[in-house]
C-alpha atoms as a PDB file:
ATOM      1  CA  UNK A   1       0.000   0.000   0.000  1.00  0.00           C
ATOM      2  CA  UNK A   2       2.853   2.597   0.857  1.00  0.00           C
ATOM      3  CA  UNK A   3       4.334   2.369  -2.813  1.00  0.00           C
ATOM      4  CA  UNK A   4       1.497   2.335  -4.642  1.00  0.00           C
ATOM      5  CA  UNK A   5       0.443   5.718  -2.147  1.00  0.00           C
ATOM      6  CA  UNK A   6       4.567   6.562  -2.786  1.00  0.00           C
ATOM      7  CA  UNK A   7       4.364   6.244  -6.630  1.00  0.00           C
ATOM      8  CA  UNK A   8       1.040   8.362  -6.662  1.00  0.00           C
ATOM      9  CA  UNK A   9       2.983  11.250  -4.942  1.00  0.00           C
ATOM     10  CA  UNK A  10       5.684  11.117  -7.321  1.00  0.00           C
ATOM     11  CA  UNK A  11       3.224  10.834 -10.454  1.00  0.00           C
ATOM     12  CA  UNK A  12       1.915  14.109  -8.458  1.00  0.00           C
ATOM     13  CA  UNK A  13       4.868  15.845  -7.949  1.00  0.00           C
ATOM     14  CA  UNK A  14       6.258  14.706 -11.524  1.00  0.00           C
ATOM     15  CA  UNK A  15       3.030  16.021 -13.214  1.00  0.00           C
ATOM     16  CA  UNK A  16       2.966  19.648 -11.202  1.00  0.00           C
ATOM     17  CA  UNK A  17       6.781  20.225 -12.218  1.00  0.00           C
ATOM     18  CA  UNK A  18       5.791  19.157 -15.868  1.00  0.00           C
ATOM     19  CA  UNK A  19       2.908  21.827 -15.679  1.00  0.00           C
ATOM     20  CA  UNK A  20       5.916  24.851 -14.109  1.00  0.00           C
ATOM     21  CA  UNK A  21       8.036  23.913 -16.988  1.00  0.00           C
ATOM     22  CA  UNK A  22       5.729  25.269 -19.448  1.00  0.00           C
ATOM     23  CA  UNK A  23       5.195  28.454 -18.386  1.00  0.00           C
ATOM     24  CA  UNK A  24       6.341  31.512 -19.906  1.00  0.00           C
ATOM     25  CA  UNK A  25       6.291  35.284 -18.823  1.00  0.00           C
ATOM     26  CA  UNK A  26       6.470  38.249 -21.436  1.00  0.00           C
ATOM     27  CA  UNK A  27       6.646  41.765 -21.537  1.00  0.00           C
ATOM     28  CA  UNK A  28       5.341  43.631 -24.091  1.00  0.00           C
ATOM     29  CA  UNK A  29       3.867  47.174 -25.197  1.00  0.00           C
ATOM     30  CA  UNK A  30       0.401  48.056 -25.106  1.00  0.00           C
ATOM     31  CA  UNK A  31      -1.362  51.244 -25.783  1.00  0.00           C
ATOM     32  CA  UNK A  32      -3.554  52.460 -23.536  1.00  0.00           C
ATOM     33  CA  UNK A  33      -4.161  55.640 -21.124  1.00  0.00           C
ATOM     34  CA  UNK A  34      -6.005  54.982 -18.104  1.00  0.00           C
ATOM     35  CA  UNK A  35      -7.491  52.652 -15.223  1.00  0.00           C
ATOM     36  CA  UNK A  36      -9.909  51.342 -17.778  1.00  0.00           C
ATOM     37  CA  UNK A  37      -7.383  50.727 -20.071  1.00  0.00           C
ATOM     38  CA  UNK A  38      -5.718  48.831 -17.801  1.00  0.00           C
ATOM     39  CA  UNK A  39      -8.744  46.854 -16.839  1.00  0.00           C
ATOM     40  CA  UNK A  40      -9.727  46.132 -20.423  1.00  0.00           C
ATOM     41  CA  UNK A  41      -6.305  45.364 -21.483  1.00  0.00           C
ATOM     42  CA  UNK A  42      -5.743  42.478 -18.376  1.00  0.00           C
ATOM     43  CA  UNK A  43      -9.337  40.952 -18.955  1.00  0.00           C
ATOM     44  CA  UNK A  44      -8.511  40.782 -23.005  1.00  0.00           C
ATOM     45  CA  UNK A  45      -5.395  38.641 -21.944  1.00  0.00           C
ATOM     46  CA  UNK A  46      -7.057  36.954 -18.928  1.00  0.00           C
ATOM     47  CA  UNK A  47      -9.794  35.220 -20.981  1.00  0.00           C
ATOM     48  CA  UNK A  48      -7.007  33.815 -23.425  1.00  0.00           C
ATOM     49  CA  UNK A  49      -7.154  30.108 -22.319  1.00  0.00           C
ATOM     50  CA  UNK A  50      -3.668  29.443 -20.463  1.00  0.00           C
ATOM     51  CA  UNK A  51      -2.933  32.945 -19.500  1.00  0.00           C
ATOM     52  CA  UNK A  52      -2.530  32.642 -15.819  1.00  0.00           C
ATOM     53  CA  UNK A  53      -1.476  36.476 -14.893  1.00  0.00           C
ATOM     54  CA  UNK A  54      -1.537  39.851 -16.762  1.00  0.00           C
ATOM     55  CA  UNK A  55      -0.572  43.143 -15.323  1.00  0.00           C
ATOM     56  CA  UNK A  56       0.050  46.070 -17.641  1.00  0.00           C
ATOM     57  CA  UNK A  57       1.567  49.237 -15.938  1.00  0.00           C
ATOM     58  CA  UNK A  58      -0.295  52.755 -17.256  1.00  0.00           C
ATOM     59  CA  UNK A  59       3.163  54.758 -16.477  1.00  0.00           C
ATOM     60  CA  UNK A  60       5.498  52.130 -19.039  1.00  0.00           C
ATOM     61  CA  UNK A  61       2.677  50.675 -21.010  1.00  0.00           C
ATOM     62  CA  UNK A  62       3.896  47.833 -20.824  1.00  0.00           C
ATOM     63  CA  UNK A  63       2.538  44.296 -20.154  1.00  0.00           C
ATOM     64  CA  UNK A  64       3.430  41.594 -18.395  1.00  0.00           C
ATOM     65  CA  UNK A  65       1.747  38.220 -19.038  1.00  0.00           C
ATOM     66  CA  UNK A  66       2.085  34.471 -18.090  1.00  0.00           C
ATOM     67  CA  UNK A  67       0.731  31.755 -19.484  1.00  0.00           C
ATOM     68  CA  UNK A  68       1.217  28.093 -20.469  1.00  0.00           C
ATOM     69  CA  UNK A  69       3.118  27.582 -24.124  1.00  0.00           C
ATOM     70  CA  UNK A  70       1.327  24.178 -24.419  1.00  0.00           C
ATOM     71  CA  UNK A  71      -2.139  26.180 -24.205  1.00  0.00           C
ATOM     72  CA  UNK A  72      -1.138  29.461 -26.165  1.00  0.00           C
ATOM     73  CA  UNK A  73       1.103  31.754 -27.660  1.00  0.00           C
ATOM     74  CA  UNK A  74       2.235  35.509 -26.945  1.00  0.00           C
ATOM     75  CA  UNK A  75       0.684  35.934 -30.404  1.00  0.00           C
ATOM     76  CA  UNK A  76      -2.588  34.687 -29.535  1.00  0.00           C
ATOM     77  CA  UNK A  77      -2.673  37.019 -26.795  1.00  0.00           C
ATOM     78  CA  UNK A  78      -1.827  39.995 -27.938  1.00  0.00           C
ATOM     79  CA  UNK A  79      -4.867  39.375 -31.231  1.00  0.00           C
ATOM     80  CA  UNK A  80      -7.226  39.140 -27.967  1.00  0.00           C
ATOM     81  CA  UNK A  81      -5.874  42.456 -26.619  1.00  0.00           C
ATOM     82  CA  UNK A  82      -6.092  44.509 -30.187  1.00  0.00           C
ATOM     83  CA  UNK A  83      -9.762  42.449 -30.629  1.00  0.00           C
ATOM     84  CA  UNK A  84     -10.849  44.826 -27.558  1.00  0.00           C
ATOM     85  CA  UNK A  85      -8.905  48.372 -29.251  1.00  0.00           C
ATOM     86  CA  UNK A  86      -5.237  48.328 -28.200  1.00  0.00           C
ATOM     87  CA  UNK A  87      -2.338  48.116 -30.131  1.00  0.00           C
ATOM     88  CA  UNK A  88       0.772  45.757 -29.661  1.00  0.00           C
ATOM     89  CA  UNK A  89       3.783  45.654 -31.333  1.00  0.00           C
ATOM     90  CA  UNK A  90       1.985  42.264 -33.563  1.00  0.00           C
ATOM     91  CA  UNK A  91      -1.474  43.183 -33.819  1.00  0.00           C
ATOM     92  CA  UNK A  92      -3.453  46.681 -34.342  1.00  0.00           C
ATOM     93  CA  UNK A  93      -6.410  47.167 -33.248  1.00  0.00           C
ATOM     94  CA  UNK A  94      -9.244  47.677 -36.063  1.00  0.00           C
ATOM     95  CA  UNK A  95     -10.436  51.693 -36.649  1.00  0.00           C
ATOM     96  CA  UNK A  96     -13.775  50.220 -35.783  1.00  0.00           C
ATOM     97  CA  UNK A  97     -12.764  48.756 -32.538  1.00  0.00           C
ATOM     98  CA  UNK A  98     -10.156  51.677 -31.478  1.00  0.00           C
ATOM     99  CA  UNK A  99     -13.335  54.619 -32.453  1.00  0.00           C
ATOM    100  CA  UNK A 100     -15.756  52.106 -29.970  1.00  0.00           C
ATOM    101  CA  UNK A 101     -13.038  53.492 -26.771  1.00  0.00           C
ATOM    102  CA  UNK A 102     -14.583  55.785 -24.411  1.00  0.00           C
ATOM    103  CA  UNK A 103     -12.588  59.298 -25.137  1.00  0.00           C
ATOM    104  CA  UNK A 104     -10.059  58.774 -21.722  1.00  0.00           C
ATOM    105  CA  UNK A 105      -8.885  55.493 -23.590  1.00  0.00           C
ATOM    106  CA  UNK A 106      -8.115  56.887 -27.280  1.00  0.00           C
ATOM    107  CA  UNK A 107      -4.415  56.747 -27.377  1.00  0.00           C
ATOM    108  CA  UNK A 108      -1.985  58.579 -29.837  1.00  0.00           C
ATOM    109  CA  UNK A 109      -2.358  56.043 -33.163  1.00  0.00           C
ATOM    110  CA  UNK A 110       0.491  58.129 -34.987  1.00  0.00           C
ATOM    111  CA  UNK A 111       2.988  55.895 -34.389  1.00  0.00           C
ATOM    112  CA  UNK A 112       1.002  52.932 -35.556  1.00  0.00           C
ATOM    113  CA  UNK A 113      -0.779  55.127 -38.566  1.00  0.00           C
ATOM    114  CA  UNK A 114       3.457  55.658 -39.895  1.00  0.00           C
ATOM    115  CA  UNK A 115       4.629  52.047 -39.812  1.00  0.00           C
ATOM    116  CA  UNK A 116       1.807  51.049 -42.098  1.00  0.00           C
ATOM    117  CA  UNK A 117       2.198  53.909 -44.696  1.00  0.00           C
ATOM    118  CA  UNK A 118       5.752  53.213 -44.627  1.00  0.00           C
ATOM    119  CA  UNK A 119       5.670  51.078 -48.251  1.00  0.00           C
ATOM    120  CA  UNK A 120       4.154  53.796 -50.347  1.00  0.00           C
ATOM    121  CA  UNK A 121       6.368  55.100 -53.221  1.00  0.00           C
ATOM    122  CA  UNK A 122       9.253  52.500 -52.871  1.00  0.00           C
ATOM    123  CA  UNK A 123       9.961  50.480 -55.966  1.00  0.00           C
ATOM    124  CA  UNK A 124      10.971  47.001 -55.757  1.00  0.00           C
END
């Protein structure tokens, strides 16, 4: 009875470590200006299925985010956040989505707006 109770623990403990070794913690931008930026912006990456924290700061803009790589990707997470009106450095938020933002949460697009006019007039 005590190995079989022995080799269960170990399965246990095997399993849990298994689970740690998978996760993965980035830091990323995200626009935003305010509290309900910041509550919009850690629900979007919350409800990504293995996302297991998400805390962006409204002084560095930045995000912070853990999750599980067998369950997701930094990529999938940041197309959640943009889905809600927030650019990151993969994914911009639709004109549609980004005009939806209460006025407090419309963030300076000029950066974003240059990057993607940035083709025009070169010749390959």
């Amino acid at each position: 009875m005590k190995t079989k109770v022995l080799s269960l623990v170990s399965m246990f403990l095997l399993g849990t470590s298994m689970v740690f070794a998978q996760a993965k913690t980035e830091k990323f931008e995200v626009k935003g200006n305010c509290g309900m930026c910041e509550n919009r912006i850690e629900k979007a990456a919350k409800a990504v299925e293995g996302v297991t924290t998400a805390d962006w700061n409204q002084e560095t803009k930045m995000l912070e985010v853990s999750f599980d790589e067998s369950k997701t990707t930094v990529h999938k997470v940041q197309m959640a956040i943009a889905k809600v009106g927030h650019d990151t450095p993969m994914h911009k938020a639709t004109d549609e989505v980004y005009n939806e933002l209460p006025g407090c949460c419309k963030y300076d697009r000029t950066e974003a707006k240059k990057e993607g006019t940035g083709h025009e007039g070169h010749k390959h």
